[in-house]
N, C-alpha and C. Protein backbone atom coordinates (compact mmCIF):
# COMPACT_ATOMS: atom_id res chain seq x y z
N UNK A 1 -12.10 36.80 19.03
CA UNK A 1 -13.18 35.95 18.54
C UNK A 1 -13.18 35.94 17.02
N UNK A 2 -13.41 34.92 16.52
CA UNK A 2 -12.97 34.69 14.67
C UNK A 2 -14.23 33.87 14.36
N UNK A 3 -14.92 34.68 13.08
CA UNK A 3 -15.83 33.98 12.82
C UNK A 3 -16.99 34.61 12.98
N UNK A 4 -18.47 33.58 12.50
CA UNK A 4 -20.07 34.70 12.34
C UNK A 4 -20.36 33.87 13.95
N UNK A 5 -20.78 34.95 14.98
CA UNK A 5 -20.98 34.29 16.49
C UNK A 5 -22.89 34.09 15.85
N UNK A 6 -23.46 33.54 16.02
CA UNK A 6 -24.85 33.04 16.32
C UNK A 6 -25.88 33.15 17.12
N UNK A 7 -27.33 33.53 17.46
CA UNK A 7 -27.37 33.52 18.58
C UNK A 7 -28.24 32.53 18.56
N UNK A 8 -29.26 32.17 20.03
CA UNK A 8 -29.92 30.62 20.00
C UNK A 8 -31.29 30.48 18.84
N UNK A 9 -31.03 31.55 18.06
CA UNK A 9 -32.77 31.31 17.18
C UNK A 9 -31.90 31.46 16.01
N UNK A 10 -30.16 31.42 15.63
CA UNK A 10 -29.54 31.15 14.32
C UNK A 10 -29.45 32.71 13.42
N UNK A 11 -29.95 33.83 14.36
CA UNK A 11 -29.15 35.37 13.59
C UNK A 11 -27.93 35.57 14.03
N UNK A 12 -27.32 36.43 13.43
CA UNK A 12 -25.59 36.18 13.75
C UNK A 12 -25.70 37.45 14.28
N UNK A 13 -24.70 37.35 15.34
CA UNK A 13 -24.70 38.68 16.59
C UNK A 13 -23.97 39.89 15.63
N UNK A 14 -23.97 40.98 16.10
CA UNK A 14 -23.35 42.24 15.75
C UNK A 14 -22.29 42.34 16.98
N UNK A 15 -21.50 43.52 16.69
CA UNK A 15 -20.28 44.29 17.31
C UNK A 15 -20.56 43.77 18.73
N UNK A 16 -21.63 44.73 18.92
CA UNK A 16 -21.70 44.92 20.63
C UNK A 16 -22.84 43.61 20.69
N UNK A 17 -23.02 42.68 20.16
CA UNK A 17 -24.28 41.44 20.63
C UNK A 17 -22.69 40.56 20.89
N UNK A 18 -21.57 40.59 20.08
CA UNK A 18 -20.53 39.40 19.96
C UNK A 18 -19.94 39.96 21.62
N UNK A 19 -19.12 41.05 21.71
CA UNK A 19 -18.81 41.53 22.97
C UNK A 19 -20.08 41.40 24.06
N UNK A 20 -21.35 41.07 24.06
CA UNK A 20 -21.97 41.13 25.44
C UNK A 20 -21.90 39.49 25.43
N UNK A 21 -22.05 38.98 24.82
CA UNK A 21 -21.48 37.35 24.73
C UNK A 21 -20.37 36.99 25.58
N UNK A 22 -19.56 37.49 24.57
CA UNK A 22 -18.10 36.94 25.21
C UNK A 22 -17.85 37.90 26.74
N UNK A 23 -18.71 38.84 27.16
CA UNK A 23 -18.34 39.10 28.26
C UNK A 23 -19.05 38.26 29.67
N UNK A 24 -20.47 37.45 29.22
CA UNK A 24 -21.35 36.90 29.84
C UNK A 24 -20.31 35.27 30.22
N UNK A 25 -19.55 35.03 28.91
CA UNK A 25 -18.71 34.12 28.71
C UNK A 25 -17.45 34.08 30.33
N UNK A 26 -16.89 35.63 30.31
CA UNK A 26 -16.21 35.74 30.71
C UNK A 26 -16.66 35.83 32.59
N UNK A 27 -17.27 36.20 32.97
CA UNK A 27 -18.38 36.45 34.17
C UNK A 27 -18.26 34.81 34.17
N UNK A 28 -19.31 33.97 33.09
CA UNK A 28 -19.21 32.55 33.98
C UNK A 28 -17.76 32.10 34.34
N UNK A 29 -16.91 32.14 33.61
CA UNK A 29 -15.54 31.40 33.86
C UNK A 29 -14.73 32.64 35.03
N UNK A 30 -14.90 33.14 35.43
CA UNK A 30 -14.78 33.42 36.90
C UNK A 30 -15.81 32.95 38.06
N UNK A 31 -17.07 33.20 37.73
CA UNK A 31 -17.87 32.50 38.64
C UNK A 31 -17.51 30.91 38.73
N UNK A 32 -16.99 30.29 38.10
CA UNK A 32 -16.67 29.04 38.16
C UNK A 32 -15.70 28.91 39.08
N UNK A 33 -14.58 29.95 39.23
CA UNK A 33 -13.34 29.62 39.90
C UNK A 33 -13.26 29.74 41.23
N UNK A 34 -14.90 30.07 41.95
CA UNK A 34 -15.18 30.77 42.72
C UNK A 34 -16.39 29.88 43.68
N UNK A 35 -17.71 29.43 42.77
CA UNK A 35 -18.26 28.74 42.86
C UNK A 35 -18.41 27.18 42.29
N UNK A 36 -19.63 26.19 43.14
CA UNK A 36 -19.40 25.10 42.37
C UNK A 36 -20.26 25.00 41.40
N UNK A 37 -19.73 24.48 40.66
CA UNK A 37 -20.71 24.71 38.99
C UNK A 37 -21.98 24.49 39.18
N UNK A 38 -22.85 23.90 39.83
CA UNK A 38 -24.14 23.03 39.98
C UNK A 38 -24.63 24.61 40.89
N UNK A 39 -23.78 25.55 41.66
CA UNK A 39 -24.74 26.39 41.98
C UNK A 39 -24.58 27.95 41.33
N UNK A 40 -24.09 27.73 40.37
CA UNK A 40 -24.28 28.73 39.23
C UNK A 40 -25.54 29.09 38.62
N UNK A 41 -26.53 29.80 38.57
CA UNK A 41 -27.63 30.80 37.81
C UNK A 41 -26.77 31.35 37.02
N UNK A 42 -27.98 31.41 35.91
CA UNK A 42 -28.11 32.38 34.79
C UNK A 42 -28.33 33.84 35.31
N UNK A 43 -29.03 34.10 36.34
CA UNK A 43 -29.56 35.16 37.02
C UNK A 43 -28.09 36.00 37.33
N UNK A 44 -27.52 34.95 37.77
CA UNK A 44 -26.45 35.34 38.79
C UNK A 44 -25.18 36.22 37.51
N UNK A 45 -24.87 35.45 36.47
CA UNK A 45 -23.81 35.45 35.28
C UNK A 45 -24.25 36.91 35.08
N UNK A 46 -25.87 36.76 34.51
CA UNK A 46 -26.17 37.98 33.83
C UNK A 46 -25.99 39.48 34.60
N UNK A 47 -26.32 39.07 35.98
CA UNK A 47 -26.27 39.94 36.91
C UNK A 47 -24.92 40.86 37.04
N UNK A 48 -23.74 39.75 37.01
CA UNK A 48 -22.30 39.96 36.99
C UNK A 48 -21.87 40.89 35.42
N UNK A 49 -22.97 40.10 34.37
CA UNK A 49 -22.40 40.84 33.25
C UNK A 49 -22.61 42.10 32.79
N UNK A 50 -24.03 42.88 33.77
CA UNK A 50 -24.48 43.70 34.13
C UNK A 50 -26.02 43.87 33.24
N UNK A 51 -26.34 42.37 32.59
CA UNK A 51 -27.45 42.55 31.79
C UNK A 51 -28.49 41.33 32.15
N UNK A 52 -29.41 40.88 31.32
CA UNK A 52 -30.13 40.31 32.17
C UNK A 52 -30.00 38.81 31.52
N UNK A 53 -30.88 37.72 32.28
CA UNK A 53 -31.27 36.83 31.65
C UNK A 53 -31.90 36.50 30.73
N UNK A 54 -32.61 37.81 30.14
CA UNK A 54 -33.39 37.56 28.45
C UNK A 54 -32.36 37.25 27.66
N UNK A 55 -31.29 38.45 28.04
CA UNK A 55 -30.16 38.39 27.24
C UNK A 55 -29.12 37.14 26.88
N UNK A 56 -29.06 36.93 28.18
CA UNK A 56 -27.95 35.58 28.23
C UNK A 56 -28.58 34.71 27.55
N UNK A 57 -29.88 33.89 27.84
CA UNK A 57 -30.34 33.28 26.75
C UNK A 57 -30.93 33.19 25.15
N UNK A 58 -30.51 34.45 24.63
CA UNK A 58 -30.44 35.38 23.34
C UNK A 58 -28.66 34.10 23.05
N UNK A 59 -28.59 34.06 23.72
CA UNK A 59 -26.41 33.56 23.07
C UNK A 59 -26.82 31.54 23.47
N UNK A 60 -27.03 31.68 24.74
CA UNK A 60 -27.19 30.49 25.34
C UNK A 60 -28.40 29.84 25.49
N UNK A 61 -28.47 28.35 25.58
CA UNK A 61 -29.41 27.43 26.24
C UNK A 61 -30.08 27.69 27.38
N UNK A 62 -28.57 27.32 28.50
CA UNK A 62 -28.61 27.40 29.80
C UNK A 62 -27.10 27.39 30.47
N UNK A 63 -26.65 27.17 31.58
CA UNK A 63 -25.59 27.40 32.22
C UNK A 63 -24.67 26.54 31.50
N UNK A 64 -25.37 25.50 30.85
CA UNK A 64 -24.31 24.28 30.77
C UNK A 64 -24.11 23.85 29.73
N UNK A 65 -24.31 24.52 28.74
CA UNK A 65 -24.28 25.02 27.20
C UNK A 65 -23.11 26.36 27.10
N UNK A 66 -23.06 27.15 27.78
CA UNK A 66 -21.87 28.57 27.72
C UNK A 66 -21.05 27.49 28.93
N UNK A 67 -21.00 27.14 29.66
CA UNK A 67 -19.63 26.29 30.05
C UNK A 67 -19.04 25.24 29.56
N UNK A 68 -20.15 24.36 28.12
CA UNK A 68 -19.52 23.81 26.91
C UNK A 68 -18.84 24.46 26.05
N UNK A 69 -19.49 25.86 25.74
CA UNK A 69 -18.61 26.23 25.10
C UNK A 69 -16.89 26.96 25.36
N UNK A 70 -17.17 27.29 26.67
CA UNK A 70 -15.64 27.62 27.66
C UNK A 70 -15.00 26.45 27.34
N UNK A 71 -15.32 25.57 27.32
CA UNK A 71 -14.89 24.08 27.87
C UNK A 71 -13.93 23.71 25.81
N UNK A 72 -14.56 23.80 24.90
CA UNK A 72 -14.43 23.85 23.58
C UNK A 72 -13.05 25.00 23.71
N UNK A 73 -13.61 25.96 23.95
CA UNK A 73 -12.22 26.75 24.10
C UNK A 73 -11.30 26.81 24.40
N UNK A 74 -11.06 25.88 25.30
CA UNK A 74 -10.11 25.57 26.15
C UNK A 74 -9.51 24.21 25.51
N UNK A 75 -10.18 23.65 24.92
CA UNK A 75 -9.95 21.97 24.22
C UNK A 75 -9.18 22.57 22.90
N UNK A 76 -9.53 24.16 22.42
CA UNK A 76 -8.94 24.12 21.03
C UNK A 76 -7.40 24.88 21.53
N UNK A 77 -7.15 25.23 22.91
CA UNK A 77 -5.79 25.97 23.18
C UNK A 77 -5.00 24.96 23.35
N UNK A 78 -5.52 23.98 24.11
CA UNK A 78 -4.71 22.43 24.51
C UNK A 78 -3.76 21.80 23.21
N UNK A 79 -4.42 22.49 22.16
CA UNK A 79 -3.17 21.65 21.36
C UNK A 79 -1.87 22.56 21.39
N UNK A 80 -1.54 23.71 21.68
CA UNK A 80 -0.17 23.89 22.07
C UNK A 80 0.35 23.43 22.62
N UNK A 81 -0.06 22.17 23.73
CA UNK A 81 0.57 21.15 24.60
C UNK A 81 1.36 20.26 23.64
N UNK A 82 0.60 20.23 22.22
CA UNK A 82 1.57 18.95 21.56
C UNK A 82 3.00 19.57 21.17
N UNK A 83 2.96 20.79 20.82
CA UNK A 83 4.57 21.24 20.75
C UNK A 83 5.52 21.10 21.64
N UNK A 84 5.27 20.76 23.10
CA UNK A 84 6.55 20.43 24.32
C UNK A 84 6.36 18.93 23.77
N UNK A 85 6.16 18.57 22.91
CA UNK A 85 6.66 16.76 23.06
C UNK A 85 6.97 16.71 21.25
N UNK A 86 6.14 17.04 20.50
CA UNK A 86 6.16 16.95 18.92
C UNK A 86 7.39 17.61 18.27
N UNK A 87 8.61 16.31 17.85
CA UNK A 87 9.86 16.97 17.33
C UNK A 87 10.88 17.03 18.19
N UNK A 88 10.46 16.88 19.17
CA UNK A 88 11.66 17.26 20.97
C UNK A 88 12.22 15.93 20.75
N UNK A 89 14.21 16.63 21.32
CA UNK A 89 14.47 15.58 21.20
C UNK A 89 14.57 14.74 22.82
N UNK A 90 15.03 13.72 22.44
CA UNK A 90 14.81 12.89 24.35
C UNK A 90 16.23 12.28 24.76
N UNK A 91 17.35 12.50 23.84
CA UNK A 91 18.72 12.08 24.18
C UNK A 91 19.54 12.79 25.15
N UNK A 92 19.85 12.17 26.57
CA UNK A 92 20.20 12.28 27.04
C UNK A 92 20.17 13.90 27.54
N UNK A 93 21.10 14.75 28.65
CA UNK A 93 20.93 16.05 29.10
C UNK A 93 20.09 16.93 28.35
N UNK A 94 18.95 16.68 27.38
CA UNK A 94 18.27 17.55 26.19
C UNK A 94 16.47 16.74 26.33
N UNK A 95 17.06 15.19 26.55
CA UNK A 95 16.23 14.90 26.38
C UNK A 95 15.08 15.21 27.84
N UNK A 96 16.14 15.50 29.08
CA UNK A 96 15.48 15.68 30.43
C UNK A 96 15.05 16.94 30.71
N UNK A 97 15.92 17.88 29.60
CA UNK A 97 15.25 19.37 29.75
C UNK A 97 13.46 18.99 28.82
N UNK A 98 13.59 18.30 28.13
CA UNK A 98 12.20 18.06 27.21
C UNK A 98 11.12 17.26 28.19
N UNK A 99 11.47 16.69 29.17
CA UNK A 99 10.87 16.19 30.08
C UNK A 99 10.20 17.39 30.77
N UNK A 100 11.21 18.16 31.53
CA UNK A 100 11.07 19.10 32.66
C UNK A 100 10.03 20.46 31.79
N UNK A 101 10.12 20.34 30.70
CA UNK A 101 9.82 21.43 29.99
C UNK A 101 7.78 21.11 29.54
N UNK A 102 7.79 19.81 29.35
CA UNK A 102 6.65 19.24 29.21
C UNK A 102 5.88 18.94 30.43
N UNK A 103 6.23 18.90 31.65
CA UNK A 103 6.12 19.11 33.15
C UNK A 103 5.28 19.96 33.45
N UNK A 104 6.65 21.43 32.91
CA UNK A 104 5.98 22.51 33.68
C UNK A 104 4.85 22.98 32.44
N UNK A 105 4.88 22.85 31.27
CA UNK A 105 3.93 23.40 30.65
C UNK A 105 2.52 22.92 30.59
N UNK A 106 2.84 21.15 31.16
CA UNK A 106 1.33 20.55 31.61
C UNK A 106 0.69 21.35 32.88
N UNK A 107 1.61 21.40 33.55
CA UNK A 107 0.91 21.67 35.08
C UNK A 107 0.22 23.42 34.89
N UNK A 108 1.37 23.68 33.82
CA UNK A 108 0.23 25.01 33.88
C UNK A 108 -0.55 25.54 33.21
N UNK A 109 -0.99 24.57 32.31
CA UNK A 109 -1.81 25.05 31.75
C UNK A 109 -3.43 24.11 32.49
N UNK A 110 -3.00 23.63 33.29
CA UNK A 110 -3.67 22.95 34.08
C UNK A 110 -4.36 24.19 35.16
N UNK A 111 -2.89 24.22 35.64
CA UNK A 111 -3.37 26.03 36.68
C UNK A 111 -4.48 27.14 36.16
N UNK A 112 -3.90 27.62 34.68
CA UNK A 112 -4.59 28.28 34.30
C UNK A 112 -6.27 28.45 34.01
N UNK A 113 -6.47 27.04 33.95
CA UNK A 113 -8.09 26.11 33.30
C UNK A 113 -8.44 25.59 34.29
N UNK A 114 -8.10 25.33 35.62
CA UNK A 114 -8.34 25.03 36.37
C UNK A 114 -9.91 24.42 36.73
N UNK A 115 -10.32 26.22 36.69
CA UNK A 115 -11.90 25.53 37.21
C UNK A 115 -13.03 25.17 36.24
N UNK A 116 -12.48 25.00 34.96
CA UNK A 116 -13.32 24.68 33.69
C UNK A 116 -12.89 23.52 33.38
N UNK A 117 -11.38 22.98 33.69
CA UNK A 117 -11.29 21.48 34.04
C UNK A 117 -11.91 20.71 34.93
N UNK A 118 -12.06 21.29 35.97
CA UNK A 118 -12.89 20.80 36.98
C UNK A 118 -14.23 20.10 36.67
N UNK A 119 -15.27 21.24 36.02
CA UNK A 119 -16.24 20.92 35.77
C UNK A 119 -16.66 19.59 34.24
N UNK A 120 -15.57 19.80 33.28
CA UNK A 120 -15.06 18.80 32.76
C UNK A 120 -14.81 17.59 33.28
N UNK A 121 -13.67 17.31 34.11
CA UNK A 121 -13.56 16.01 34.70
C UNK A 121 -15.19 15.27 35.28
N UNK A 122 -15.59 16.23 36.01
CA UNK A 122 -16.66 16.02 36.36
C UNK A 122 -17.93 15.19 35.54
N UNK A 123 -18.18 16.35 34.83
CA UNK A 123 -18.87 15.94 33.38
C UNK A 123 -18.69 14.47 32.80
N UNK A 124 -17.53 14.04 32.59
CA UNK A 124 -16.72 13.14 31.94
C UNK A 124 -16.82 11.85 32.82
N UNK A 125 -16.84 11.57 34.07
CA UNK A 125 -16.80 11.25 35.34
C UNK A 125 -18.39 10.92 35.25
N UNK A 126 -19.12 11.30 35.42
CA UNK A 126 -20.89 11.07 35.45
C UNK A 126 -21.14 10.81 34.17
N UNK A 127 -20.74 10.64 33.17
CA UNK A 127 -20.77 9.65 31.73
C UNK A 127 -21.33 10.56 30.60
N UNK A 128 -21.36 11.68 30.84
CA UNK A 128 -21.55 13.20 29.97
C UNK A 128 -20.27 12.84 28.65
N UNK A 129 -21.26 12.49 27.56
CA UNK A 129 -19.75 12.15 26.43
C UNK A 129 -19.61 13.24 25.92
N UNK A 130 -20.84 14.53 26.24
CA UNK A 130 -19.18 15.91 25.24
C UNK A 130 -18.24 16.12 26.28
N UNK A 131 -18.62 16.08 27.60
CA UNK A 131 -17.22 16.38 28.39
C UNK A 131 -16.52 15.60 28.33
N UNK A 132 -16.68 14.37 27.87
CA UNK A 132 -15.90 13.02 27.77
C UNK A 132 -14.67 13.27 26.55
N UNK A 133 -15.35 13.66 26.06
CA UNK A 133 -14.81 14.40 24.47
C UNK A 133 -13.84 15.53 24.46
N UNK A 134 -14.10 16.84 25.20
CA UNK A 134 -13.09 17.34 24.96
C UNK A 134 -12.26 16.86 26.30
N UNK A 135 -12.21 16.54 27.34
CA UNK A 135 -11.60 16.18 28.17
C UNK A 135 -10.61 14.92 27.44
N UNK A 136 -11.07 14.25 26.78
CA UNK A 136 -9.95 13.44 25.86
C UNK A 136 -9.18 14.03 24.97
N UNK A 137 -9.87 15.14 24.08
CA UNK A 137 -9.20 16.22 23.61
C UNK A 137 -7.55 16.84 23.65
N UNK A 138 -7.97 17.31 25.24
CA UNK A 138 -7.19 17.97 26.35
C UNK A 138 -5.64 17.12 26.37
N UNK A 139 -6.36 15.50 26.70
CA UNK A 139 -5.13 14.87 27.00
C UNK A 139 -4.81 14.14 25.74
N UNK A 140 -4.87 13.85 24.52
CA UNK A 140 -4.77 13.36 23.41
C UNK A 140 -3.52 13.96 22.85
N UNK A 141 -3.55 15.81 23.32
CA UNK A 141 -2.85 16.56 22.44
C UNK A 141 -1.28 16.38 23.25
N UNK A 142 -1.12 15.98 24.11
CA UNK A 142 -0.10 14.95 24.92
C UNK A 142 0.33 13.54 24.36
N UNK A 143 -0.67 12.60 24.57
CA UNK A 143 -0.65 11.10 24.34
C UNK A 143 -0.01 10.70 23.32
N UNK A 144 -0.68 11.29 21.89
CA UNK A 144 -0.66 10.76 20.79
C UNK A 144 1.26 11.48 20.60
N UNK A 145 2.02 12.79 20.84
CA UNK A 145 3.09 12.74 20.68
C UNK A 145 4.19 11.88 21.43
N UNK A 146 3.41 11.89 22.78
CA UNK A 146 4.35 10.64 23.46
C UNK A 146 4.39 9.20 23.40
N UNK A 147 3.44 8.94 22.58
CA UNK A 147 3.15 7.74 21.91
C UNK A 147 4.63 7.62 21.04
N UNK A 148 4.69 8.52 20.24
CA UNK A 148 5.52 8.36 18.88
C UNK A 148 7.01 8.67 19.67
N UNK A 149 6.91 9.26 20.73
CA UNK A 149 8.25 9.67 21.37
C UNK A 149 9.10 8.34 22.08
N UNK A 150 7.91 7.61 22.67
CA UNK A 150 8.02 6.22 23.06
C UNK A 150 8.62 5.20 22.21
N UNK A 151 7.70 5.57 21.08
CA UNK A 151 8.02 4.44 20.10
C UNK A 151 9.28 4.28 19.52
N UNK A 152 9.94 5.60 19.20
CA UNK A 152 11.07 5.73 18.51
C UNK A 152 12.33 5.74 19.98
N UNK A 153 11.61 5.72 21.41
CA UNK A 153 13.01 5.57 22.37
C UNK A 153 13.59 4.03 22.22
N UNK A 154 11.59 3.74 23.10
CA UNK A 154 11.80 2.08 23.70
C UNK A 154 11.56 1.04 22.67
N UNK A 155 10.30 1.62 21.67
CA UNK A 155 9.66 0.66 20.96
C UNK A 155 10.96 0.03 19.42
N UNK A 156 11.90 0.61 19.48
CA UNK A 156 12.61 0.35 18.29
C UNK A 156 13.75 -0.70 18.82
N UNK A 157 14.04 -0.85 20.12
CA UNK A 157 14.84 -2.04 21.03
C UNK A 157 14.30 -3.20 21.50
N UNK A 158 12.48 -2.64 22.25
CA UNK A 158 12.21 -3.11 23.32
C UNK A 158 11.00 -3.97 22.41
N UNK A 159 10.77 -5.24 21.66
CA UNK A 159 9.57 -4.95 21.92
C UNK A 159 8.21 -5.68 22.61
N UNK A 160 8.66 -5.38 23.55
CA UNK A 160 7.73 -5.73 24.65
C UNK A 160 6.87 -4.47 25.57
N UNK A 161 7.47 -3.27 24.84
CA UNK A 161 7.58 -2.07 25.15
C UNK A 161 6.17 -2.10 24.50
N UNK A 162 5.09 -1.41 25.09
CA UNK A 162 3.70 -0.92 24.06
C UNK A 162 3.66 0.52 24.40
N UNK A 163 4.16 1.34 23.22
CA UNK A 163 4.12 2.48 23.34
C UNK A 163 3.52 3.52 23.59
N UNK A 164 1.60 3.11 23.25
CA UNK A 164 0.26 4.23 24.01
C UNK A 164 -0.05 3.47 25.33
N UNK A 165 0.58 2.67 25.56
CA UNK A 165 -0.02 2.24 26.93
C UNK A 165 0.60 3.05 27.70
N UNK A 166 2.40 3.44 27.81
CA UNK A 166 3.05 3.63 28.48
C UNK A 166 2.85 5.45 28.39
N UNK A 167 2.31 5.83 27.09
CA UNK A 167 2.26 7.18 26.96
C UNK A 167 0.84 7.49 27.76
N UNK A 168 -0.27 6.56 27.62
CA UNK A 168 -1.46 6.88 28.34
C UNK A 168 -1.63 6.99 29.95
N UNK A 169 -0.34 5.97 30.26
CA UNK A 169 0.06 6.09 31.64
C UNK A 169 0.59 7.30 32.30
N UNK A 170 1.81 8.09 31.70
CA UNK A 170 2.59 9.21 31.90
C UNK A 170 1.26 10.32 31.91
N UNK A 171 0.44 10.44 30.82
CA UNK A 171 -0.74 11.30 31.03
C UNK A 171 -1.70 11.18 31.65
N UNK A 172 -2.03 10.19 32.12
CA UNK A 172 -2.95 10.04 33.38
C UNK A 172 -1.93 10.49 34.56
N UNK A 173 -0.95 10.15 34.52
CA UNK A 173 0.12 10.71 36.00
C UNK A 173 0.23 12.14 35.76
N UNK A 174 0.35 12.86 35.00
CA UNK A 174 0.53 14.40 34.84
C UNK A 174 -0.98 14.88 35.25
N UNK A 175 -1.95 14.23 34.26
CA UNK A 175 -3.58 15.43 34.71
C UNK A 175 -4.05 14.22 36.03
N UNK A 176 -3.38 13.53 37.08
CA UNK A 176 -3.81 13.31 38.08
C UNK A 176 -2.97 14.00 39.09
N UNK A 177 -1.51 14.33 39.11
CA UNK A 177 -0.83 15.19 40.15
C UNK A 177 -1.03 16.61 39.37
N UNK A 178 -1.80 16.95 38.61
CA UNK A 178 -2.05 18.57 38.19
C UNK A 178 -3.43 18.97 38.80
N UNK A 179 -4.70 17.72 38.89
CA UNK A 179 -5.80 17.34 39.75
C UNK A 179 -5.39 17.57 41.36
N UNK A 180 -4.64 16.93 41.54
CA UNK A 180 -4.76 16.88 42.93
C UNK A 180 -3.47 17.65 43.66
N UNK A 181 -3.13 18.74 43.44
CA UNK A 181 -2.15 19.60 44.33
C UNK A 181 -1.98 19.58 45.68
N UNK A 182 -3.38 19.70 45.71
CA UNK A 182 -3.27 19.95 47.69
C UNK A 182 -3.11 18.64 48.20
N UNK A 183 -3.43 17.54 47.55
CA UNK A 183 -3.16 16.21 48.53
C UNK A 183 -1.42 16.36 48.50
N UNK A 184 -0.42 16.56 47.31
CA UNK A 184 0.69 16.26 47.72
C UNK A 184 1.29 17.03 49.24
N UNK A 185 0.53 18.33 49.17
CA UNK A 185 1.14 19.07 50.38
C UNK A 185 0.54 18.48 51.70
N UNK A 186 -0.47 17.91 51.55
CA UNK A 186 -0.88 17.06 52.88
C UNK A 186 0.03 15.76 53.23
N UNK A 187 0.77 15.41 52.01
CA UNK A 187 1.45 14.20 52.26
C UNK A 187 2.72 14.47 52.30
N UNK A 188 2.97 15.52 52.38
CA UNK A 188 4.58 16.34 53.10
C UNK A 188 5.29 16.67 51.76
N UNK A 189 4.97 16.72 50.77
CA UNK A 189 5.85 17.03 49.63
C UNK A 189 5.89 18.15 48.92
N UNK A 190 7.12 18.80 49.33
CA UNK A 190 7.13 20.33 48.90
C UNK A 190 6.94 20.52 47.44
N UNK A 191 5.99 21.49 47.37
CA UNK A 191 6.08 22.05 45.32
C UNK A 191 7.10 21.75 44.72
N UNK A 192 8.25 22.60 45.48
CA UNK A 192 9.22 22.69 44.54
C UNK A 192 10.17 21.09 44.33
N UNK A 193 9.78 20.32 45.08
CA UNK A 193 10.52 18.96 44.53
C UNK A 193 9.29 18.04 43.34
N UNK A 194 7.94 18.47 43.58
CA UNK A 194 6.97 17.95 42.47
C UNK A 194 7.44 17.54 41.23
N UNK A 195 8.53 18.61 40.71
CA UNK A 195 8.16 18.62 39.05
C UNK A 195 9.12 18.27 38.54
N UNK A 196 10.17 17.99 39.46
CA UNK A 196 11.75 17.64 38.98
C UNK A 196 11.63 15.86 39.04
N UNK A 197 10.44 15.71 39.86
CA UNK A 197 10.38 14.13 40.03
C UNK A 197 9.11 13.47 39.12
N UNK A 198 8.51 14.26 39.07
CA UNK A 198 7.19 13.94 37.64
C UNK A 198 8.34 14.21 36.10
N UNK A 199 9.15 15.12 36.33
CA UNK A 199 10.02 15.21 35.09
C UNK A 199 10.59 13.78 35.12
N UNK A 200 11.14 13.14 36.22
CA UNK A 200 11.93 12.16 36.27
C UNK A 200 11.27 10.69 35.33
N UNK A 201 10.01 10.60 36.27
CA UNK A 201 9.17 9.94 35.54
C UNK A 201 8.47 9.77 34.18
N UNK A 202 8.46 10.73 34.02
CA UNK A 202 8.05 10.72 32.15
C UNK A 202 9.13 10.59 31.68
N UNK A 203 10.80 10.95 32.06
CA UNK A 203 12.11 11.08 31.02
C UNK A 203 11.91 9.47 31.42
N UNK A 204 11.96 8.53 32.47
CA UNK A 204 11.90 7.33 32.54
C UNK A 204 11.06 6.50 31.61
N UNK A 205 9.99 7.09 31.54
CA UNK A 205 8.90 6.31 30.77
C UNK A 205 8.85 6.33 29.28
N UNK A 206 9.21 7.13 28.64
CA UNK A 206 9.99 7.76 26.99
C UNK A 206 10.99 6.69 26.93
N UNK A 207 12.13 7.00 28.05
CA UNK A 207 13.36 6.53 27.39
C UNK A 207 13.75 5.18 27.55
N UNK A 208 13.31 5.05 28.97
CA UNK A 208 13.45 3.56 29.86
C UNK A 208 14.68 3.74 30.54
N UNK A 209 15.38 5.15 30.28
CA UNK A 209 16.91 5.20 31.45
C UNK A 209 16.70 6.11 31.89
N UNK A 210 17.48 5.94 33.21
CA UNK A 210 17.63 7.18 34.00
C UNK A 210 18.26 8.32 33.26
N UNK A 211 18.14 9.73 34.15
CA UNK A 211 18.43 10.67 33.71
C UNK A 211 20.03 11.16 33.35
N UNK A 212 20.71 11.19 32.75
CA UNK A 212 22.08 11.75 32.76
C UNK A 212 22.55 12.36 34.09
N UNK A 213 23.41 12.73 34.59
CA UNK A 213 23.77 13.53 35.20
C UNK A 213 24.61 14.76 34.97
């Protein structure tokens, strides 16, 4: 944690006020992965964090104020996503490892955030514009490099080619098959062929050719 932490009346926490925070922090974002957000208590967090609800609201609002701020946290890690695309090159046998490589690092950091994405999409989804916000965040730190990755494949030949359309497309296809896992296995499609064929598709959509062999 970096920085003066605050609490809701604007005194700045000490040693052990910053650690009972970030541990109340840590309690909700498991209770999340576990439960559905809407039946989360304060009662319940504090209970888990082993202190009470005077306390929790000493840091916080309410439930949905400390899962904004999870949610912020998670929006400021997302920009390591722009390094699998920012600078990568896309030519041919290099350019499909940069595909496959941007694949697996979407999907898991998807895995990892899982249930704080969840409640995000959600948020974002019922017309909530801070979840709207970092949930654009999230996928921006994607878009905006495959934008420029686009531009310099297709957009310098093609131009009929529109380069954030086609990049906004590829990222809605990554955080919608990173969303929905279990439908592919209901529709017979093993994991392990998922990501070699979502790779396929984004090296398609960058370059406009198939993959080398």
């Amino acid at each position: 944690m970096t920085g003066q932490v605050r609490t809701v009346d604007g005194r700045v926490a000490g040693r052990r006020g910053q650690e009972t925070r970030q541990k109340l922090l840590d309690c909700l974002r498991e209770m999340l992965s576990t439960s559905p957000y809407r039946d989360v208590k304060v009662i319940d967090v504090a209970r888990m964090a082993g202190t009470s609800p005077a306390t929790f609201y000493q840091y916080f609002p309410d439930v949905e104020g400390a899962v904004l701020e999870i949610a912020e946290e998670m929006a400021e890690d997302s920009g390591g996503l722009k390094e699998l695309v920012d600078g990568k090159s896309w030519a041919g046998k290099t350019g499909f490892t940069t595909s496959e490589e941007l694949v697996d690092g979407f999907l898991a950091f998807w895995r990892k955030n899982d249930a704080i994405l969840r409640v995000v999409t959600l948020g974002a989804a019922e017309g909530d514009k801070r979840f709207f916000k970092i949930r654009m965040k999230v996928l921006n730190s994607v878009a905006g490099p495959l934008t420029e990755a686009v531009r310099n494949n297709q957009g310098k030949t093609d131009k009929t080619v529109e380069p954030a359309a086609i990049a906004g497309a590829l990222v809605s296809l990554l955080a919608s098959a990173a969303e929905h896992g279990k439908a592919f296995t209901s529709w017979g499609v093993k994991v392990k062929d998922l990501k070699p064929n979502l790779a396929l598709q984004v090296y398609l959509g960058v370059t406009g050719k198939k993959p080398p062999k």
